[in-house]
PDB file of N, CA and C in Angstrom:
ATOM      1  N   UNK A   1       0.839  -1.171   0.000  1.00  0.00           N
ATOM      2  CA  UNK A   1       0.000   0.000   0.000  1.00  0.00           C
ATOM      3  C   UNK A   1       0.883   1.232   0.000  1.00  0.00           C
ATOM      4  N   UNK A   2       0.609   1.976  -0.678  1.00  0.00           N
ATOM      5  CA  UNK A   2       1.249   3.175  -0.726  1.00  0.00           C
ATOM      6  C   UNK A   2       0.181   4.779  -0.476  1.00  0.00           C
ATOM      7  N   UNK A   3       0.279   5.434   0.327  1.00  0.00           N
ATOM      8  CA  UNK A   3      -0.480   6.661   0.765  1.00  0.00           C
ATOM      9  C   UNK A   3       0.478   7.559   0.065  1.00  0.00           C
ATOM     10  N   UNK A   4      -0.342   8.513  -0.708  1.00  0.00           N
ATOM     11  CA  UNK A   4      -0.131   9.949  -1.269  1.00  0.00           C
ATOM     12  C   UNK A   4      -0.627  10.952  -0.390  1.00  0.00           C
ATOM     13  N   UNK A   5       0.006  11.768   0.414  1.00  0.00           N
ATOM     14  CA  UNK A   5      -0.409  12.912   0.710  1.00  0.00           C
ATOM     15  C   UNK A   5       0.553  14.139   0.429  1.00  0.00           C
ATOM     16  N   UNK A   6      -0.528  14.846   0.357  1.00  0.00           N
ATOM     17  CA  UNK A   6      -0.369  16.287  -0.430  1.00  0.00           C
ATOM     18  C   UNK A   6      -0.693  17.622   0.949  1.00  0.00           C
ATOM     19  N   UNK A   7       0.402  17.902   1.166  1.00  0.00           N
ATOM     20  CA  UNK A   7       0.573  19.124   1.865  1.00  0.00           C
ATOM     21  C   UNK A   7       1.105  20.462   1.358  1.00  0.00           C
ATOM     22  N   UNK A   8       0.449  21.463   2.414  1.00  0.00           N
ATOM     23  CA  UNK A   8       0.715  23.052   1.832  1.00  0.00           C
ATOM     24  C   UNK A   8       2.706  22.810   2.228  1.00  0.00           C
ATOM     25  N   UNK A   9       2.574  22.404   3.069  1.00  0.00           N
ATOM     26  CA  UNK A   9       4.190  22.073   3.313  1.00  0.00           C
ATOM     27  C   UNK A   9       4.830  23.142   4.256  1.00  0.00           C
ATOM     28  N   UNK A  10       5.633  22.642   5.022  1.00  0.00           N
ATOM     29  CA  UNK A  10       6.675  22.666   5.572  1.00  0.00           C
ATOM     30  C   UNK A  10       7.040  21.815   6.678  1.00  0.00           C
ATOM     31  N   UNK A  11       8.566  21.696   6.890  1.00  0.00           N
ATOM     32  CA  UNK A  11       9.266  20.337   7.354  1.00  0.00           C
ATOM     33  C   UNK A  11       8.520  20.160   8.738  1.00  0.00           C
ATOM     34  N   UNK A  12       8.052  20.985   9.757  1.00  0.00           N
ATOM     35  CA  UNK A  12       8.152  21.300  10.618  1.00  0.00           C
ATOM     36  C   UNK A  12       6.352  20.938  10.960  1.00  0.00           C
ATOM     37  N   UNK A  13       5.812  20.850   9.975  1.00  0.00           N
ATOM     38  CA  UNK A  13       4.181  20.556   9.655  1.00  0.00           C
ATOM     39  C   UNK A  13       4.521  18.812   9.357  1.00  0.00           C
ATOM     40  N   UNK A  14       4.905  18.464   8.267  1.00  0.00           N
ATOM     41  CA  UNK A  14       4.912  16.883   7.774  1.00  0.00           C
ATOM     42  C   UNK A  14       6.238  16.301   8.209  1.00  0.00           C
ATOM     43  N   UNK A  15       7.346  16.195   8.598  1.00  0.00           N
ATOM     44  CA  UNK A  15       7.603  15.125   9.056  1.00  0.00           C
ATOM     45  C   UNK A  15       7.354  14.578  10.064  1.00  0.00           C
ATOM     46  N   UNK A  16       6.891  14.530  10.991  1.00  0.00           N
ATOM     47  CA  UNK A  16       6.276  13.859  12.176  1.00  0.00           C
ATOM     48  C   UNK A  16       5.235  13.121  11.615  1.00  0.00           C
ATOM     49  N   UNK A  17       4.059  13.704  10.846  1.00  0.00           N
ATOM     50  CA  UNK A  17       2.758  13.336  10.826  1.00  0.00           C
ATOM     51  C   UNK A  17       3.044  11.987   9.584  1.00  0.00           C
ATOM     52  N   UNK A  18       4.014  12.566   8.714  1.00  0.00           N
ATOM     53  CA  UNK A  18       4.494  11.654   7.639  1.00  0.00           C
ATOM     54  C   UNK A  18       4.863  10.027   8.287  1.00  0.00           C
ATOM     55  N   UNK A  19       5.623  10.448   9.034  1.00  0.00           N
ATOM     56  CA  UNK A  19       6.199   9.255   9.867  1.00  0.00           C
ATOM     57  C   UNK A  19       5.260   8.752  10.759  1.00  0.00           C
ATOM     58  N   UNK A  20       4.441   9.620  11.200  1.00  0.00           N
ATOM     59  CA  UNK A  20       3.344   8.367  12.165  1.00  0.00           C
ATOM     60  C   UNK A  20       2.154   7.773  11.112  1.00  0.00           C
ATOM     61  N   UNK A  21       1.752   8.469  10.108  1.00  0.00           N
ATOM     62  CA  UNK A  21       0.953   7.700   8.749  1.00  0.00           C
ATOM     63  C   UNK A  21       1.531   6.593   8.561  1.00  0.00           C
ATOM     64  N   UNK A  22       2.571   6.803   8.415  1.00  0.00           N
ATOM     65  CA  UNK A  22       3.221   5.115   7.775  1.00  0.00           C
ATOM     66  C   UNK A  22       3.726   4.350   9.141  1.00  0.00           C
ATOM     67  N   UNK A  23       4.681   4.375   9.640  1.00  0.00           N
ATOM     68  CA  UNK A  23       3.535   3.343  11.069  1.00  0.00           C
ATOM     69  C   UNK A  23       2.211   3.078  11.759  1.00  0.00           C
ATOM     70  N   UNK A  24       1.459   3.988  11.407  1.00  0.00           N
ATOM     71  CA  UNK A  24       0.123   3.728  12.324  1.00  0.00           C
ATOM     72  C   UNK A  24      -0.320   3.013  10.909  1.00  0.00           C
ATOM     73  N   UNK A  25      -0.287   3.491   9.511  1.00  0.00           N
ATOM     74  CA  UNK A  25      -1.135   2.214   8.646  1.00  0.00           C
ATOM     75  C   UNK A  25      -0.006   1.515   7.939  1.00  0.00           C
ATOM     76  N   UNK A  26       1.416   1.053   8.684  1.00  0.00           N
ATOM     77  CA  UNK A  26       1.891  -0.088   7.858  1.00  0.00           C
ATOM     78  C   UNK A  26       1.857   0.242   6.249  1.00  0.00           C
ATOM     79  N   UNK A  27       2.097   1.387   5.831  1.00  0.00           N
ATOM     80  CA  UNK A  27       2.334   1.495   4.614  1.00  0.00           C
ATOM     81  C   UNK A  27       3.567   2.823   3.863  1.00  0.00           C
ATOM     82  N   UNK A  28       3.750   2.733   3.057  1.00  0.00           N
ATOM     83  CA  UNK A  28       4.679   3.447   2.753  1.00  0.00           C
ATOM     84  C   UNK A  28       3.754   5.042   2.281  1.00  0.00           C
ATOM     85  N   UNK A  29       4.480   5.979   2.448  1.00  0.00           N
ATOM     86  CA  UNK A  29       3.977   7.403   2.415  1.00  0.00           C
ATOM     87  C   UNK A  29       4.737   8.368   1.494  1.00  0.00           C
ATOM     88  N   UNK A  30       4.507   8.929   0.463  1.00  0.00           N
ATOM     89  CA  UNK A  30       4.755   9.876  -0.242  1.00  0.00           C
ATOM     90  C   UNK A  30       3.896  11.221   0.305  1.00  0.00           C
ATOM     91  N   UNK A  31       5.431  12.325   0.887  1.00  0.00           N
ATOM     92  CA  UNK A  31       4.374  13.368   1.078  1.00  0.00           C
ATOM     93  C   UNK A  31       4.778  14.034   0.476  1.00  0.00           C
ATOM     94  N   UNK A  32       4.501  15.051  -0.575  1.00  0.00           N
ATOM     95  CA  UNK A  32       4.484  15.964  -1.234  1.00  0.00           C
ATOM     96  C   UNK A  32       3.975  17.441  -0.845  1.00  0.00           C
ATOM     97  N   UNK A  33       5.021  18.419  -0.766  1.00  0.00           N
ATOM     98  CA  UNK A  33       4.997  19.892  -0.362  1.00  0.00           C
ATOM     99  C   UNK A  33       4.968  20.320  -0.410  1.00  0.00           C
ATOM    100  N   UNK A  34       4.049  21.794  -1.013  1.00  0.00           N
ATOM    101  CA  UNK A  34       3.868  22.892  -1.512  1.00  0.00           C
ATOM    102  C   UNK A  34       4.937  24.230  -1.070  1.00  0.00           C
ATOM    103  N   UNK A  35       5.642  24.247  -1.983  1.00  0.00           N
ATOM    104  CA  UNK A  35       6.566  25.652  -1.927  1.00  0.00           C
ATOM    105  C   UNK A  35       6.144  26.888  -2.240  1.00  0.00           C
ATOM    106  N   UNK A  36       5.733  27.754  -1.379  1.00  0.00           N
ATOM    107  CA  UNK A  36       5.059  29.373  -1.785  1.00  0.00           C
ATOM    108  C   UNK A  36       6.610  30.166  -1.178  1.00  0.00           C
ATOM    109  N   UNK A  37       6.691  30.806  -2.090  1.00  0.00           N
ATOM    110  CA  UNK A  37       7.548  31.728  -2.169  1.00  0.00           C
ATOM    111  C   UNK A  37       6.545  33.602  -2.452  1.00  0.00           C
ATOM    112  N   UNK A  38       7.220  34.349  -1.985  1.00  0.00           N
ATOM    113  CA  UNK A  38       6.693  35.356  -1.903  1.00  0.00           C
ATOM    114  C   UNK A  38       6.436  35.691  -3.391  1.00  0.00           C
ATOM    115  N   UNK A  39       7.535  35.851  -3.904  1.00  0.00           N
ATOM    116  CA  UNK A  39       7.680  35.836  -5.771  1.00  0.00           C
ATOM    117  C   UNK A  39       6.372  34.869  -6.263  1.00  0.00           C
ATOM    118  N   UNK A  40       5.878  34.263  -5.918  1.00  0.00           N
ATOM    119  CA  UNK A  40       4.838  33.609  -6.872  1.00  0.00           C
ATOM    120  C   UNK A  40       3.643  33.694  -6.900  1.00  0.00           C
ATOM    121  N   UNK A  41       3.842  35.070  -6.027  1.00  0.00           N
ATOM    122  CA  UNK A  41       2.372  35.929  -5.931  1.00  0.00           C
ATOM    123  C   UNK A  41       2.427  37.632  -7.135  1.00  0.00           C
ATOM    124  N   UNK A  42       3.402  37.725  -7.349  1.00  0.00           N
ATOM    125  CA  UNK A  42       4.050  38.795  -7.975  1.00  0.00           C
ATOM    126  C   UNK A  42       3.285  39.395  -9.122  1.00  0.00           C
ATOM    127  N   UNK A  43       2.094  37.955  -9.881  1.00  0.00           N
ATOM    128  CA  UNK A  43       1.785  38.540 -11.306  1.00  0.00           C
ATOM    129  C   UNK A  43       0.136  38.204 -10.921  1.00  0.00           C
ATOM    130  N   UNK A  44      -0.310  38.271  -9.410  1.00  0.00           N
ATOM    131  CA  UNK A  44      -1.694  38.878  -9.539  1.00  0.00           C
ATOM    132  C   UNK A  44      -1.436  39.828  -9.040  1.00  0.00           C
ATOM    133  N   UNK A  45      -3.239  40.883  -9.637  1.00  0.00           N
ATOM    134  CA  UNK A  45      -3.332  42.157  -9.044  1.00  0.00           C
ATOM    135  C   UNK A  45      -3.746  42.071  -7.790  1.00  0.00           C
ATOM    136  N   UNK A  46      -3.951  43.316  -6.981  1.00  0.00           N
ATOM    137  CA  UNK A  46      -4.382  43.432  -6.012  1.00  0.00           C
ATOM    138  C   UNK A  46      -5.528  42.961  -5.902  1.00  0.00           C
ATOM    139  N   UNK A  47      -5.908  43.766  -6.640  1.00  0.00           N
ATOM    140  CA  UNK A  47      -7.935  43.659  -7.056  1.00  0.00           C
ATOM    141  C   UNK A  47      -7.780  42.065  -6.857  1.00  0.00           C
ATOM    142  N   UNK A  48      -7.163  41.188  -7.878  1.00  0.00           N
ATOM    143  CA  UNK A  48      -7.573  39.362  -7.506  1.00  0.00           C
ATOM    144  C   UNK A  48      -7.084  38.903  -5.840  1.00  0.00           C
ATOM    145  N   UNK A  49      -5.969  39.744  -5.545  1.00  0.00           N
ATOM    146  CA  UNK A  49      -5.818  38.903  -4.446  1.00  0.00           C
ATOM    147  C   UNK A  49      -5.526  40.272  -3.996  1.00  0.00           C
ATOM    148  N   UNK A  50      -6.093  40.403  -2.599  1.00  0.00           N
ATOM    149  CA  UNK A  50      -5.728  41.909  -1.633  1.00  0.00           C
ATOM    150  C   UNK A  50      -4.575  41.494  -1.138  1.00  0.00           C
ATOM    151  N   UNK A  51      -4.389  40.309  -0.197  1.00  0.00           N
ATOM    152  CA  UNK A  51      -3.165  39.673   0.325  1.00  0.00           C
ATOM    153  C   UNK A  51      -1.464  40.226  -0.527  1.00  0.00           C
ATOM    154  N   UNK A  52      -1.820  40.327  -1.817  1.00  0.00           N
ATOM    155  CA  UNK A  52      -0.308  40.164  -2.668  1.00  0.00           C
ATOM    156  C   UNK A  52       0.699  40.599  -2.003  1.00  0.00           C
ATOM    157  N   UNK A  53       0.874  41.965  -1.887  1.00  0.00           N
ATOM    158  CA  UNK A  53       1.963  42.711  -1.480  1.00  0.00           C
ATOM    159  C   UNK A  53       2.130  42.340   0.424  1.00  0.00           C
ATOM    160  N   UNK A  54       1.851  42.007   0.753  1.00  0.00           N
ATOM    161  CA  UNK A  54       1.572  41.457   1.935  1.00  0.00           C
ATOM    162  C   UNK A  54       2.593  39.860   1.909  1.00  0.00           C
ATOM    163  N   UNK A  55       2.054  39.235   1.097  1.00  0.00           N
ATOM    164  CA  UNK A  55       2.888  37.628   0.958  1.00  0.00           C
ATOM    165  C   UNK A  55       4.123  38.217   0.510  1.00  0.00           C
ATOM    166  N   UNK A  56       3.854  39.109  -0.579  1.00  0.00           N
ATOM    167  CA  UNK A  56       5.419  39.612  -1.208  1.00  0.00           C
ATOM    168  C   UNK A  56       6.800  40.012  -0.149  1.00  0.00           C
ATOM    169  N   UNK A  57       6.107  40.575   0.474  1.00  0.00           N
ATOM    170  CA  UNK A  57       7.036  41.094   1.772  1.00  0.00           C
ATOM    171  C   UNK A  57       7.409  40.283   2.476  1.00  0.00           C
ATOM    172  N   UNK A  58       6.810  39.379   2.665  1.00  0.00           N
ATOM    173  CA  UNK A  58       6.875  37.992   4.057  1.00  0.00           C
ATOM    174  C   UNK A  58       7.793  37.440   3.314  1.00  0.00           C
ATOM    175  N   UNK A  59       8.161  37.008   1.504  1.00  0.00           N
ATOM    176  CA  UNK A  59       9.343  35.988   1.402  1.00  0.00           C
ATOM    177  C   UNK A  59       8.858  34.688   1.543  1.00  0.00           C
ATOM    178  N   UNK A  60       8.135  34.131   2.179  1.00  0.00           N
ATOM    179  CA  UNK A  60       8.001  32.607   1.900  1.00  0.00           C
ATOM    180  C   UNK A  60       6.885  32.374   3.345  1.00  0.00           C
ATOM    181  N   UNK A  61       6.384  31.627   2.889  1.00  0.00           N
ATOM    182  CA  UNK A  61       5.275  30.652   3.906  1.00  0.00           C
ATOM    183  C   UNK A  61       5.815  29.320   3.636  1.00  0.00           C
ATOM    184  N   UNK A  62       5.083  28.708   3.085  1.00  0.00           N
ATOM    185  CA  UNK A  62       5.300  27.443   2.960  1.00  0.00           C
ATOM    186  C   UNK A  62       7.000  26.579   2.336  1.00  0.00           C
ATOM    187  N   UNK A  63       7.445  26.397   3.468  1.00  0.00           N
ATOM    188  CA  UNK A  63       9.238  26.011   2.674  1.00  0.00           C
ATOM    189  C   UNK A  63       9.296  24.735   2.293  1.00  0.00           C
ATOM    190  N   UNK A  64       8.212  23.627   2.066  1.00  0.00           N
ATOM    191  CA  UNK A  64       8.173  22.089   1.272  1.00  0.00           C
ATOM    192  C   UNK A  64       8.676  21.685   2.334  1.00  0.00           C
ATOM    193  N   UNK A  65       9.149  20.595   2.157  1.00  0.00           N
ATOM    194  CA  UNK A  65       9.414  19.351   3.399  1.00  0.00           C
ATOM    195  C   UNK A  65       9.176  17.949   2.825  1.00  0.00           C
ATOM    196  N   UNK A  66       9.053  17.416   1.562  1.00  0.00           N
ATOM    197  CA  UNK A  66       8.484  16.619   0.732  1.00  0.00           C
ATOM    198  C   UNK A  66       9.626  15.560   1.280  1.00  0.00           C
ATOM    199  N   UNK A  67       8.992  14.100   1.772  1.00  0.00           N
ATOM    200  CA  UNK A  67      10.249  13.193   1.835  1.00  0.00           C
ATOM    201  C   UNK A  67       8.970  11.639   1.566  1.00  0.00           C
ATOM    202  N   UNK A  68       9.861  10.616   1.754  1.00  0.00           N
ATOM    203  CA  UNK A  68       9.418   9.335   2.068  1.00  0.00           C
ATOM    204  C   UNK A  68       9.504   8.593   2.576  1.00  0.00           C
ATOM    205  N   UNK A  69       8.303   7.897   3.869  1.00  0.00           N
ATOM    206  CA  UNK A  69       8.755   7.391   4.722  1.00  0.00           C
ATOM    207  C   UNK A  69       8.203   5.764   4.604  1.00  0.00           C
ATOM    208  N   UNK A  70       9.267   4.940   5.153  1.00  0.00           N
ATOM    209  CA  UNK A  70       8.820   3.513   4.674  1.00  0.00           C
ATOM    210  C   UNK A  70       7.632   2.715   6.424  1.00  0.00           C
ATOM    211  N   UNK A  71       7.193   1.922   5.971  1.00  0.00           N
ATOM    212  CA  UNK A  71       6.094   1.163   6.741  1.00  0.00           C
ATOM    213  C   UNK A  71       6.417   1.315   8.271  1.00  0.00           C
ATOM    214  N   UNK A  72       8.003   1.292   8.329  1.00  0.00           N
ATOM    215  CA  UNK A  72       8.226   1.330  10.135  1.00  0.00           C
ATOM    216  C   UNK A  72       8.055   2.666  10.438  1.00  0.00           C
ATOM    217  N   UNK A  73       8.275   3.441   9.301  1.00  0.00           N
ATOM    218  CA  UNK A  73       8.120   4.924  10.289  1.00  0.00           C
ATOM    219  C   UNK A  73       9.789   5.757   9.594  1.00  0.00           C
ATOM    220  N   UNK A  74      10.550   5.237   9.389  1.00  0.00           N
ATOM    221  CA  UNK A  74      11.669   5.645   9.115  1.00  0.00           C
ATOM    222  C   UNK A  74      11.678   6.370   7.657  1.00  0.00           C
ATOM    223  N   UNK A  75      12.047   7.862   7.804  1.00  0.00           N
ATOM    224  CA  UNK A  75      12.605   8.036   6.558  1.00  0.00           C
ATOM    225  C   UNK A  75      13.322   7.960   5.621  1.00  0.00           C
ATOM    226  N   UNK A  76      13.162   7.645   4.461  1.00  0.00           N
ATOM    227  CA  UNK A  76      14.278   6.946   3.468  1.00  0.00           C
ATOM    228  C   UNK A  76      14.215   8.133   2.083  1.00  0.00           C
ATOM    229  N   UNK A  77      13.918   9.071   1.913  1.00  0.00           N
ATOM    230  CA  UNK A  77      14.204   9.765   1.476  1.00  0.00           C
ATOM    231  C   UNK A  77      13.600  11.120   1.415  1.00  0.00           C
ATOM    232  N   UNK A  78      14.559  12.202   1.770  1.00  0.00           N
ATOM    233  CA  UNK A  78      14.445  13.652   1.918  1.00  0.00           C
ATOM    234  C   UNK A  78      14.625  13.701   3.434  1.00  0.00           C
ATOM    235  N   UNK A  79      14.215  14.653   3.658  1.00  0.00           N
ATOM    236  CA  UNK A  79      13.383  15.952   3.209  1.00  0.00           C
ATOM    237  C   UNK A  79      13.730  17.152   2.310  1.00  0.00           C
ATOM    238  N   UNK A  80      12.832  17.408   1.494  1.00  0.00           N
ATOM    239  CA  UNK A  80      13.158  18.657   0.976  1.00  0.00           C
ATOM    240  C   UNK A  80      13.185  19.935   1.688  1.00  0.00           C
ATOM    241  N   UNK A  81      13.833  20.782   2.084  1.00  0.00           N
ATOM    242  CA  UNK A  81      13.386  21.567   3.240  1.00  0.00           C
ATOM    243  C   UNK A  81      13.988  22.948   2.710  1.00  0.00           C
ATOM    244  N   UNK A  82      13.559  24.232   2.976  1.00  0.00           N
ATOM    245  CA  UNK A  82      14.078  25.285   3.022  1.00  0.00           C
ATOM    246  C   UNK A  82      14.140  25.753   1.536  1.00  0.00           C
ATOM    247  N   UNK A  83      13.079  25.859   1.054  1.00  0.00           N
ATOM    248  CA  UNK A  83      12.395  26.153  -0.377  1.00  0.00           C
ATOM    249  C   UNK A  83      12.940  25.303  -1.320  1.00  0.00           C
ATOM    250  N   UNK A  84      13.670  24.551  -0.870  1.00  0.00           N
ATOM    251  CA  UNK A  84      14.147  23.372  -2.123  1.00  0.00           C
ATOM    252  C   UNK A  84      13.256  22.787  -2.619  1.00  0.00           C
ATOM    253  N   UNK A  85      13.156  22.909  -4.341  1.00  0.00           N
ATOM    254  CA  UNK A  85      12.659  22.256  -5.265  1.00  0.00           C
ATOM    255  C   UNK A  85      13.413  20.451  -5.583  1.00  0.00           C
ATOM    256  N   UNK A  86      12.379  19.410  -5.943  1.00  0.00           N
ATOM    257  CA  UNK A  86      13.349  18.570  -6.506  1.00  0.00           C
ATOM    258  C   UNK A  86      12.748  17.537  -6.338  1.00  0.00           C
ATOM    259  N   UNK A  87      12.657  16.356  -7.056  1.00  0.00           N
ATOM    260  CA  UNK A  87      12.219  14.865  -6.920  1.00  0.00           C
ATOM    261  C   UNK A  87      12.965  14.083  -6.387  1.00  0.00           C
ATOM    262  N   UNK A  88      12.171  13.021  -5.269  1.00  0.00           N
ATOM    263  CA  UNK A  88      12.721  12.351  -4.326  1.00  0.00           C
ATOM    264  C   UNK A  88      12.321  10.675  -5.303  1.00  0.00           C
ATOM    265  N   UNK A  89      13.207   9.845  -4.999  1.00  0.00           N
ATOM    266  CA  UNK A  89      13.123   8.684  -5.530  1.00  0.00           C
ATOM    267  C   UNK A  89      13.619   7.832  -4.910  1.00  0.00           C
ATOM    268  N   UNK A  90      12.437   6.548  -3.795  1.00  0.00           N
ATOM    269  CA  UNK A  90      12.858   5.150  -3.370  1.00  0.00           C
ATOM    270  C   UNK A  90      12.292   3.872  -3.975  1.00  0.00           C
ATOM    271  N   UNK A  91      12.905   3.081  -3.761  1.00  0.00           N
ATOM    272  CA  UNK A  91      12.525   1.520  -4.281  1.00  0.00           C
ATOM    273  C   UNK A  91      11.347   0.992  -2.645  1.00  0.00           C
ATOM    274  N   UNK A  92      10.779   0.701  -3.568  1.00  0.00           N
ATOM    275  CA  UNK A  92       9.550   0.424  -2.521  1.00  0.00           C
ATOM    276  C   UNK A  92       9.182  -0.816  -2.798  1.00  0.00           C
ATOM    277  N   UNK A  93       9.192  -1.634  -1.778  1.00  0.00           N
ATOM    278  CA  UNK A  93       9.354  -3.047  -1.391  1.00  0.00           C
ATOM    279  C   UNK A  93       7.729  -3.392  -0.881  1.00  0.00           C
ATOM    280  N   UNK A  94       6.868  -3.734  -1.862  1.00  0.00           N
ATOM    281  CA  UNK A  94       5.682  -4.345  -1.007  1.00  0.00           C
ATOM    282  C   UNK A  94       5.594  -5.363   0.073  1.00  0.00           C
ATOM    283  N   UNK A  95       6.714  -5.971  -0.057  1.00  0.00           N
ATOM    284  CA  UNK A  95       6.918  -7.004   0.981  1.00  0.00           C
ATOM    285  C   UNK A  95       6.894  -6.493   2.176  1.00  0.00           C
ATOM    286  N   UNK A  96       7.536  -5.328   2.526  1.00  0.00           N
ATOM    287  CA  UNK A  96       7.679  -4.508   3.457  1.00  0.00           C
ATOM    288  C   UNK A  96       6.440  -4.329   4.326  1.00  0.00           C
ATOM    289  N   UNK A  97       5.241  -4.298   3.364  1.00  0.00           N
ATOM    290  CA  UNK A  97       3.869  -3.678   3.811  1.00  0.00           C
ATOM    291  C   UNK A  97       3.482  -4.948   4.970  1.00  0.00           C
ATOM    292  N   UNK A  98       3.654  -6.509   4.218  1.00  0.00           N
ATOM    293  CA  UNK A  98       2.901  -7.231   4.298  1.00  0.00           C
ATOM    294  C   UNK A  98       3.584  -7.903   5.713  1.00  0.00           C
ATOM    295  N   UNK A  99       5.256  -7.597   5.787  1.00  0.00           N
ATOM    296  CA  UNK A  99       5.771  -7.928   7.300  1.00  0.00           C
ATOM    297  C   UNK A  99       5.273  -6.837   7.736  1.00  0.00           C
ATOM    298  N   UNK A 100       4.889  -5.696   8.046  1.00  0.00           N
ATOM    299  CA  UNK A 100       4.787  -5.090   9.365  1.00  0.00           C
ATOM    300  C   UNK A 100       3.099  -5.519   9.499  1.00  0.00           C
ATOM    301  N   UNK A 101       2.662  -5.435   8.536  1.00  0.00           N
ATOM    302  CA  UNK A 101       1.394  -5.920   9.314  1.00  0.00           C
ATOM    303  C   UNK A 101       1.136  -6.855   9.955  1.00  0.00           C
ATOM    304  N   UNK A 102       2.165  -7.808   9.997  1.00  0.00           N
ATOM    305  CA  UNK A 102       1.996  -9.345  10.580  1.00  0.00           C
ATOM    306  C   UNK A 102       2.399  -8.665  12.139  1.00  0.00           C
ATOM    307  N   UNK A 103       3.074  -7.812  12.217  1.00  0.00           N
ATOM    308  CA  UNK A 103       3.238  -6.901  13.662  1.00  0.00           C
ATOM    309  C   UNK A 103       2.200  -5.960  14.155  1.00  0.00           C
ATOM    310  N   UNK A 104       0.934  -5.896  13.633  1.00  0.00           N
ATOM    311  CA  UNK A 104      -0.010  -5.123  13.837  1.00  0.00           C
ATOM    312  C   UNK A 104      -1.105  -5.893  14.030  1.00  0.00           C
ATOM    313  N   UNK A 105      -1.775  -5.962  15.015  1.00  0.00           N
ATOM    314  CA  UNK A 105      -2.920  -6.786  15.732  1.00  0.00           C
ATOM    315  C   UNK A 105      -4.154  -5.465  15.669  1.00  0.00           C
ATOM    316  N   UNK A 106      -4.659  -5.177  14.481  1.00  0.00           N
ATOM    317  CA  UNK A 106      -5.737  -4.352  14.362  1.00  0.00           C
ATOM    318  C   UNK A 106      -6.709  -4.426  14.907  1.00  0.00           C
ATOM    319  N   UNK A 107      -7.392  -6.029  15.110  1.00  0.00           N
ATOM    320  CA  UNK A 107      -8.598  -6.368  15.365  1.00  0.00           C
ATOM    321  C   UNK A 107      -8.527  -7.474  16.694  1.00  0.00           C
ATOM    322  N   UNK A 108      -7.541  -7.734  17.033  1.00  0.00           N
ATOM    323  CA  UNK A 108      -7.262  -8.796  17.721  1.00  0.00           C
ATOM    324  C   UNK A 108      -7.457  -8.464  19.440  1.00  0.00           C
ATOM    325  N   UNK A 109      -6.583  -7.403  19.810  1.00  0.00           N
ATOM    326  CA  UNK A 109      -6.317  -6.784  20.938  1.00  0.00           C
ATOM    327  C   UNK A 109      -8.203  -5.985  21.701  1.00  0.00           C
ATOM    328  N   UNK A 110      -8.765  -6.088  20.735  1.00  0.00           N
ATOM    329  CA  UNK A 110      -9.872  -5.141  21.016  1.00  0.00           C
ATOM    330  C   UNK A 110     -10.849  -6.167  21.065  1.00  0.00           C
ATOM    331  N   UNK A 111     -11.102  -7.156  20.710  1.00  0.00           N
ATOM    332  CA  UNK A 111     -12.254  -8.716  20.221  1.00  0.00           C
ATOM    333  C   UNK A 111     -12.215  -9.153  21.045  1.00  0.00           C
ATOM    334  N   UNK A 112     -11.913  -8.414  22.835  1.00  0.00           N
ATOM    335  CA  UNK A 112     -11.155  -9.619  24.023  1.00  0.00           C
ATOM    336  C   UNK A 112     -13.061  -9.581  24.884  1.00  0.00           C
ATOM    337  N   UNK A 113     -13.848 -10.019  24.556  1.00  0.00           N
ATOM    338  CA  UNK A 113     -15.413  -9.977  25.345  1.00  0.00           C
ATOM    339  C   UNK A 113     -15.377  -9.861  26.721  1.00  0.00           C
ATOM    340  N   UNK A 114     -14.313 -11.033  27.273  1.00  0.00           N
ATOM    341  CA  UNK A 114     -13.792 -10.748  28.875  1.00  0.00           C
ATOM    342  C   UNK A 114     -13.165  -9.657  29.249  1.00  0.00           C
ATOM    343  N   UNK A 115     -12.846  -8.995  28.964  1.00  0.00           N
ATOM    344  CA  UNK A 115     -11.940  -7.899  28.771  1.00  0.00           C
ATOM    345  C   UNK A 115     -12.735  -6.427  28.919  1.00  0.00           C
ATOM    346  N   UNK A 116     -13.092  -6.164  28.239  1.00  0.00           N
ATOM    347  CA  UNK A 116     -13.826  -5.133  27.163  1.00  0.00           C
ATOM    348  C   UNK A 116     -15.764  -5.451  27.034  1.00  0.00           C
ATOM    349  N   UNK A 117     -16.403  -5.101  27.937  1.00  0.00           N
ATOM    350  CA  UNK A 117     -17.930  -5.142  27.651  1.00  0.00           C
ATOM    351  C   UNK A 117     -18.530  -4.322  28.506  1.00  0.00           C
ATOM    352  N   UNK A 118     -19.401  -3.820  28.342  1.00  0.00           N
ATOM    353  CA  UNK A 118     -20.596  -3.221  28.847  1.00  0.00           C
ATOM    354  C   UNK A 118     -21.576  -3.427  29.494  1.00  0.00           C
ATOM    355  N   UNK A 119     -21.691  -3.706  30.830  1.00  0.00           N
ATOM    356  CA  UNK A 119     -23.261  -4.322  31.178  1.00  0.00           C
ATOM    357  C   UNK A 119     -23.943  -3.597  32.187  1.00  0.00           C
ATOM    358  N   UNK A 120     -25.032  -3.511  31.952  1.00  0.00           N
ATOM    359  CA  UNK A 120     -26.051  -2.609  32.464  1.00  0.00           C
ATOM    360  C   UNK A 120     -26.997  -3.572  33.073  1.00  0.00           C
ATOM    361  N   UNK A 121     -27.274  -2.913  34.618  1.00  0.00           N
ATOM    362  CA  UNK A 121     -28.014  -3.476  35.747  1.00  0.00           C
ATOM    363  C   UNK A 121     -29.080  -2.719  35.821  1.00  0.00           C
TER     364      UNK A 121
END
């Protein structure tokens, strides 16, 4: 299994969350990061966006953070960080998916009736 997520970006926003996606669902994660730079507000008018000259001045919001993290949680490639542009590229091992789930008791831990019930007197 592989998860695509798409963020406004920065490192400081997605790598944590990147890395607990792919351990909490045992799958590998592509996150992808939106780079706003002040400059790429430059060629609307005011009138379309009031904000412009405002972002223009600030220099950057969003600085990307785009990396990939494999099924345990570990990153294996990037981060892109600090307005860096650029494509990240790993070999992604489905096998990978199918051992950690054999380490993940989804349904098992919670199905305990002795354990876990409700009863009303």
């Amino acid at each position: 299994m592989i998860h695509l997520a798409v963020w406004p970006g920065s490192l400081s926003l997605t790598e944590d969350i990147t890395r607990f996606i792919a351990k909490e669902g045992r799958s590998w994660v592509l996150s992808a990061c939106g780079v706003y730079k002040g400059e790429d507000f430059g060629h609307l008018s005011v009138e379309d966006f009031p904000m412009r000259d405002y972002m223009m001045e600030a220099g950057g919001f969003h600085s990307g953070g785009s990396l990939i993290a494999d099924p345990t949680g570990n990153i294996i490639a990037g981060p892109l960080p600090d307005f860096e542009e650029g494509i990240l590229y790993a070999d992604v091992d489905k096998r990978t998916v199918v051992e950690e789930r054999q380490n993940f008791d989804y349904s098992g831990h919670y199905s305990r009736p002795e354990l876990l019930n409700l009863k009303r007197d």
